[in-house]
C-alpha atoms as a PDB file:
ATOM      1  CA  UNK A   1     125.306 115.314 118.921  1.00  0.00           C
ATOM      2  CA  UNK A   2     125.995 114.025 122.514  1.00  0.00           C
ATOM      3  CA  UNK A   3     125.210 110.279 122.986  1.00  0.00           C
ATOM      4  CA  UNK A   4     121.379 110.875 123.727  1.00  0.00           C
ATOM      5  CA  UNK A   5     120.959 107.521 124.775  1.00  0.00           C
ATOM      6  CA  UNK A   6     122.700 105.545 127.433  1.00  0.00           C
ATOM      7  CA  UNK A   7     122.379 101.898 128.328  1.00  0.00           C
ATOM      8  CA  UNK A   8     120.952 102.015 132.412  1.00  0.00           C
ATOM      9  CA  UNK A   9     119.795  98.646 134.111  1.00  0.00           C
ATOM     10  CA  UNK A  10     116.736  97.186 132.645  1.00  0.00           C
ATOM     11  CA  UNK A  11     116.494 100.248 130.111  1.00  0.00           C
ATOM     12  CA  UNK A  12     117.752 103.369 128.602  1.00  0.00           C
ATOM     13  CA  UNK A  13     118.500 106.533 129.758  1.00  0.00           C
ATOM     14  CA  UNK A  14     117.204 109.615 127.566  1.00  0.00           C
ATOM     15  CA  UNK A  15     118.639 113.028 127.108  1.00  0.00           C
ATOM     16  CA  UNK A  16     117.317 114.895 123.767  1.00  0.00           C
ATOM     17  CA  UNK A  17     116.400 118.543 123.078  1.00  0.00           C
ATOM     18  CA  UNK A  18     112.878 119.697 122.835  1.00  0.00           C
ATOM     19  CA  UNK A  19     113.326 119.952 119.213  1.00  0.00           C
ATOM     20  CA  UNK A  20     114.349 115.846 118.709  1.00  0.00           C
ATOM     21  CA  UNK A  21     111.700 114.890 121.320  1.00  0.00           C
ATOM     22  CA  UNK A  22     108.735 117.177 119.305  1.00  0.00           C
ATOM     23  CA  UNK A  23     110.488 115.817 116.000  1.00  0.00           C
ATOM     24  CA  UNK A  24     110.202 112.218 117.041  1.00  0.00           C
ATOM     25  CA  UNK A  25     106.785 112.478 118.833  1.00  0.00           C
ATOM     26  CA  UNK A  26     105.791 114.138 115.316  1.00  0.00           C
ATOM     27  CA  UNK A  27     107.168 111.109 113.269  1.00  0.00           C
ATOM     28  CA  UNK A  28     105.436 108.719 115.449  1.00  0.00           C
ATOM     29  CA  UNK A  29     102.018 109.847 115.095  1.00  0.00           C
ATOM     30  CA  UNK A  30     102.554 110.408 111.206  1.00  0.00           C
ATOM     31  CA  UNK A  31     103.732 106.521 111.292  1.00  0.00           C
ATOM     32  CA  UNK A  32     100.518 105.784 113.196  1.00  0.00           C
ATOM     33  CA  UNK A  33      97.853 107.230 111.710  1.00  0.00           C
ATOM     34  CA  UNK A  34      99.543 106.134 107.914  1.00  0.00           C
ATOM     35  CA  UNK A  35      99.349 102.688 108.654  1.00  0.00           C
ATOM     36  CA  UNK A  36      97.038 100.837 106.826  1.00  0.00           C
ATOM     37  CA  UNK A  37      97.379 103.623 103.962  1.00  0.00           C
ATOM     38  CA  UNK A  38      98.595 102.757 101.063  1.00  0.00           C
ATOM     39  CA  UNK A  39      99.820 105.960  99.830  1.00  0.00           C
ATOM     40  CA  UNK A  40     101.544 106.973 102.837  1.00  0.00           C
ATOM     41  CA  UNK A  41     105.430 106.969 101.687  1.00  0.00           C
ATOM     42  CA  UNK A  42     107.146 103.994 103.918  1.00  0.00           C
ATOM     43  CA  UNK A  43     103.540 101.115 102.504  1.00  0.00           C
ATOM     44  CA  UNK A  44     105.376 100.037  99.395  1.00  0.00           C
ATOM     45  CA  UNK A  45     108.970  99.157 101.650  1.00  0.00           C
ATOM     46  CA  UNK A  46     107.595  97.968 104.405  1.00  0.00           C
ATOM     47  CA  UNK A  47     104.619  95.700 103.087  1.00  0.00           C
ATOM     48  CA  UNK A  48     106.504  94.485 100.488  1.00  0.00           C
ATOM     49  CA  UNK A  49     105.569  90.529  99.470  1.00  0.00           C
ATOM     50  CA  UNK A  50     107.241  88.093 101.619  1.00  0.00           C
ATOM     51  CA  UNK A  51     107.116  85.547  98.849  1.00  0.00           C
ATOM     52  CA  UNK A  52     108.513  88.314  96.311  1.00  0.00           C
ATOM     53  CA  UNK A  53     106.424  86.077  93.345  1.00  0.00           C
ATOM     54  CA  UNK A  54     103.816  87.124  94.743  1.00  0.00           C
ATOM     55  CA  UNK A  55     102.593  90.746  94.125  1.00  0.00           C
ATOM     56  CA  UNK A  56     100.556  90.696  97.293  1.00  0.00           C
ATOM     57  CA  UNK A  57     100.866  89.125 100.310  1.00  0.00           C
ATOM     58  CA  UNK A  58      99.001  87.167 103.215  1.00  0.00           C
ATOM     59  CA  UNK A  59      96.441  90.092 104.039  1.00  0.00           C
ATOM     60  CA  UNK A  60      96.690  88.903 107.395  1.00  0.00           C
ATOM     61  CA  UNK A  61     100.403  89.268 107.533  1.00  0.00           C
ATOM     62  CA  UNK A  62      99.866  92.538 105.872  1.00  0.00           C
ATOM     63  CA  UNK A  63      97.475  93.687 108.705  1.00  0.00           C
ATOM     64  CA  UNK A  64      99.868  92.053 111.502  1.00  0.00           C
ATOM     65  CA  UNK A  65     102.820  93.749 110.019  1.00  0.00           C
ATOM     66  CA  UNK A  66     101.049  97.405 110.340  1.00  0.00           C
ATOM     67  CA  UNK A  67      99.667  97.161 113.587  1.00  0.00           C
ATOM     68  CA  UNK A  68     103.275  95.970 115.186  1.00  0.00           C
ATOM     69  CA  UNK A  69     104.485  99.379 113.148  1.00  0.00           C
ATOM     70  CA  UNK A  70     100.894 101.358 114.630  1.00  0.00           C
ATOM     71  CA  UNK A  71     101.947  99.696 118.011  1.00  0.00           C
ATOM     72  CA  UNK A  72     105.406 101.018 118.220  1.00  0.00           C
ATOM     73  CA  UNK A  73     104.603 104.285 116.777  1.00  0.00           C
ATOM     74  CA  UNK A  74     101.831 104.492 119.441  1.00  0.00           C
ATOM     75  CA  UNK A  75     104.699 103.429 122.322  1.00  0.00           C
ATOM     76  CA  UNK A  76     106.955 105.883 121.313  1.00  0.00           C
ATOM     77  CA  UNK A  77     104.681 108.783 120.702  1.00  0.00           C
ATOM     78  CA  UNK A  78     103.450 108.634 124.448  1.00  0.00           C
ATOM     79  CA  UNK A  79     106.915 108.734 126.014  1.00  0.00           C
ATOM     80  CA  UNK A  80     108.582 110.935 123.638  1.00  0.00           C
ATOM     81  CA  UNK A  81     109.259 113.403 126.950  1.00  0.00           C
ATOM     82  CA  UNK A  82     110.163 110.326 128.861  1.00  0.00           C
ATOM     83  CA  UNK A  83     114.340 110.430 130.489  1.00  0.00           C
ATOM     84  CA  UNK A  84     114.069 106.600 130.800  1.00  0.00           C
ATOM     85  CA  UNK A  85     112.748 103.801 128.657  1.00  0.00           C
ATOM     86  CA  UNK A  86     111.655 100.441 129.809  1.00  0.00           C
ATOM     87  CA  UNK A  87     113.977  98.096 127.406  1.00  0.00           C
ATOM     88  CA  UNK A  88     110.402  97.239 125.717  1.00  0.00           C
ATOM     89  CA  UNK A  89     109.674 101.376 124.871  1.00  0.00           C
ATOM     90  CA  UNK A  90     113.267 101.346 123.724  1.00  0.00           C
ATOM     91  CA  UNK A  91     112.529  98.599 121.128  1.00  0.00           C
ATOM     92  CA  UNK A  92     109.741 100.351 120.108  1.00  0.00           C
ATOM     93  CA  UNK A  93     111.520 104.011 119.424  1.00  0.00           C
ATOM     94  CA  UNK A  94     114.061 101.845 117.499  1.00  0.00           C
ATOM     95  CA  UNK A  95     111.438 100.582 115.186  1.00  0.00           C
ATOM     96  CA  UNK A  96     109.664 103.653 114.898  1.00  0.00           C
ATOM     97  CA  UNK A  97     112.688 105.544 114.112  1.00  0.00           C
ATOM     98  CA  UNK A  98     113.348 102.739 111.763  1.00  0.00           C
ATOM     99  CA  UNK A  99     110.165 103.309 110.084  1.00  0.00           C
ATOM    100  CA  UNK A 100     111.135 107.145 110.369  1.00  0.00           C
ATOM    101  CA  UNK A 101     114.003 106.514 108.208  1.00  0.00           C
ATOM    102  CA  UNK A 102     112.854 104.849 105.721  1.00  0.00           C
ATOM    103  CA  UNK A 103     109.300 107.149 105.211  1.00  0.00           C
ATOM    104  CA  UNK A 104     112.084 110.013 105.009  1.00  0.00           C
ATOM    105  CA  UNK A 105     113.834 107.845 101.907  1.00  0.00           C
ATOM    106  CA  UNK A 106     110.811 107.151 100.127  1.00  0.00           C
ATOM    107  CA  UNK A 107     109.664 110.312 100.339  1.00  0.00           C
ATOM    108  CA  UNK A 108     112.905 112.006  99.287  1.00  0.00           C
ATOM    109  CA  UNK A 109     113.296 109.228  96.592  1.00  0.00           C
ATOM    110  CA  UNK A 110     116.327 108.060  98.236  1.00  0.00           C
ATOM    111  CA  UNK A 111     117.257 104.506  97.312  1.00  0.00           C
ATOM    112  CA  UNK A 112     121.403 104.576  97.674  1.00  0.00           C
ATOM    113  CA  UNK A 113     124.164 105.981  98.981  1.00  0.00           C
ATOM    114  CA  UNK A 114     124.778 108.341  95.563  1.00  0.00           C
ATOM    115  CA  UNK A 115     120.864 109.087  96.078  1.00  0.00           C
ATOM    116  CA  UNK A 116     121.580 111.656  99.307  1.00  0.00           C
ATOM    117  CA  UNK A 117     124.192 113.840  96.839  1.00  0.00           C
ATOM    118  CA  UNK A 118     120.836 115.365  95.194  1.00  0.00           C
ATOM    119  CA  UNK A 119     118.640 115.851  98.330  1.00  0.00           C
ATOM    120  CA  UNK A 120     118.553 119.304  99.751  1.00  0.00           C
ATOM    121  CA  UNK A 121     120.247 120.487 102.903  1.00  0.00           C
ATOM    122  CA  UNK A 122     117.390 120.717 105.342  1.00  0.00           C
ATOM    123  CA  UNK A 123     116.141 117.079 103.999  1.00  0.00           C
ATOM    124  CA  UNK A 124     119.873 115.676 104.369  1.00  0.00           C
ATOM    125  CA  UNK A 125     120.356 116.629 107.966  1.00  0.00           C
ATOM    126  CA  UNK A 126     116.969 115.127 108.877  1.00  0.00           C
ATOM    127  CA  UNK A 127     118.546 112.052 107.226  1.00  0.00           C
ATOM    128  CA  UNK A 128     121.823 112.672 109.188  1.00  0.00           C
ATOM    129  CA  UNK A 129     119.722 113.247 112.597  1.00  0.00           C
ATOM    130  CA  UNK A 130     117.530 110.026 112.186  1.00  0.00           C
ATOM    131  CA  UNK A 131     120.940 107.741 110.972  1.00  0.00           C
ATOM    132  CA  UNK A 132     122.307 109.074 114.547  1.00  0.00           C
ATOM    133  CA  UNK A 133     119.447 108.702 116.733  1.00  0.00           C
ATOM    134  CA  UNK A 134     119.525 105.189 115.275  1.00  0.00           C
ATOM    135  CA  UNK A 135     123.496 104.779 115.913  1.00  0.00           C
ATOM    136  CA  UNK A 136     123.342 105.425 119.276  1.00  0.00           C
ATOM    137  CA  UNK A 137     119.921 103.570 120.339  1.00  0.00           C
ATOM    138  CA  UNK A 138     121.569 100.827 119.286  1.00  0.00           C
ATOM    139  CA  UNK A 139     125.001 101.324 120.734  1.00  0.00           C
ATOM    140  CA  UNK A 140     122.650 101.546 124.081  1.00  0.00           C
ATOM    141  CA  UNK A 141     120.254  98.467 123.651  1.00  0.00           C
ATOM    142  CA  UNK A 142     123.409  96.432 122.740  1.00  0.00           C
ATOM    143  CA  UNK A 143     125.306  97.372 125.817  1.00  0.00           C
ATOM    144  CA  UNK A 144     123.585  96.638 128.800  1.00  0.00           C
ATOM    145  CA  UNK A 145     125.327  97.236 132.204  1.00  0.00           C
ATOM    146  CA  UNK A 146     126.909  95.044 134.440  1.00  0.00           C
ATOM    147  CA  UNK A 147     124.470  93.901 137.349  1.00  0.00           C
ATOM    148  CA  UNK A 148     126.698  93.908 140.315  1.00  0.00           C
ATOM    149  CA  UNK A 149     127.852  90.550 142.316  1.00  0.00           C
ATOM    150  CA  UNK A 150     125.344  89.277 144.323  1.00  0.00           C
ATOM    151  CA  UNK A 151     127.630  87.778 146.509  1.00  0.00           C
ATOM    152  CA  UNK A 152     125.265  84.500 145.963  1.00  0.00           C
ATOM    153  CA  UNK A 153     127.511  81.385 144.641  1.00  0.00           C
ATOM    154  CA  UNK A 154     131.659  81.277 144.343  1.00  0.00           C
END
């Protein structure tokens, strides 16, 4: 895979297949509409207990937590065909493919490394393709380019 993603002033550049951009789009509104379920696959790792004594947490906090994950989901589902993302969207596809990620391990059972030697081929590159989307979103929203001079100041 080509660097799909490519730091540009005030955003990122996109340039994925048809296939990543349904894939993602699909993901997203999976992540969406399983918020606030508790069977859906990524509830259990990402609503754990902040105070991990606890078995439960703040409901509110619970409730804030999903709708920042419904929120991004949301973002990134309406500008999965987008070639540009507003630094904000770009956030929000990170999260989502965060989320993404970590549904996929829950649901495959994955929980380390060792884990991914007894997942089947079609499952593991989903796991590869997600782990590189991820790479290189961040390689892009941690390198943001140079504004030129000015020519304001010495």
């Amino acid at each position: 895979m080509s660097a799909p993603f490519e730091a540009a002033r005030g955003g990122v550049n996109v340039e994925l297949s048809d296939d990543v951009r349904v894939l993602i789009a699909e993901m997203a509104q999976s992540i969406s509409t399983g918020v606030g379920d508790d069977s859906h696959p990524f509830a259990a790792r990402l609503a754990p207990p902040i105070t991990v004594t606890k078995d439960s947490d703040d409901p509110f906090l619970v409730l804030i937590r999903g709708d920042a994950i419904c929120t991004a989901a949301q973002i990134t589902h309406a500008t999965s065909n987008a070639t540009w993302l507003e630094a904000d969207e770009a956030e929000a596809w990170f999260q989502t493919l965060q989320v993404a990620s970590t549904t996929l391990a829950a649901t495959l059972g994955v929980h380390r490394a060792e884990d991914l030697e007894r997942v089947d081929p079609d499952s593991l590159t989903m796991v590869r393709i997600l782990q590189e989307l991820l790479s290189y979103l961040v390689d892009a929203l941690d390198d943001p380019p140079e504004l030129p001079p000015t020519g304001l100041g010495t």
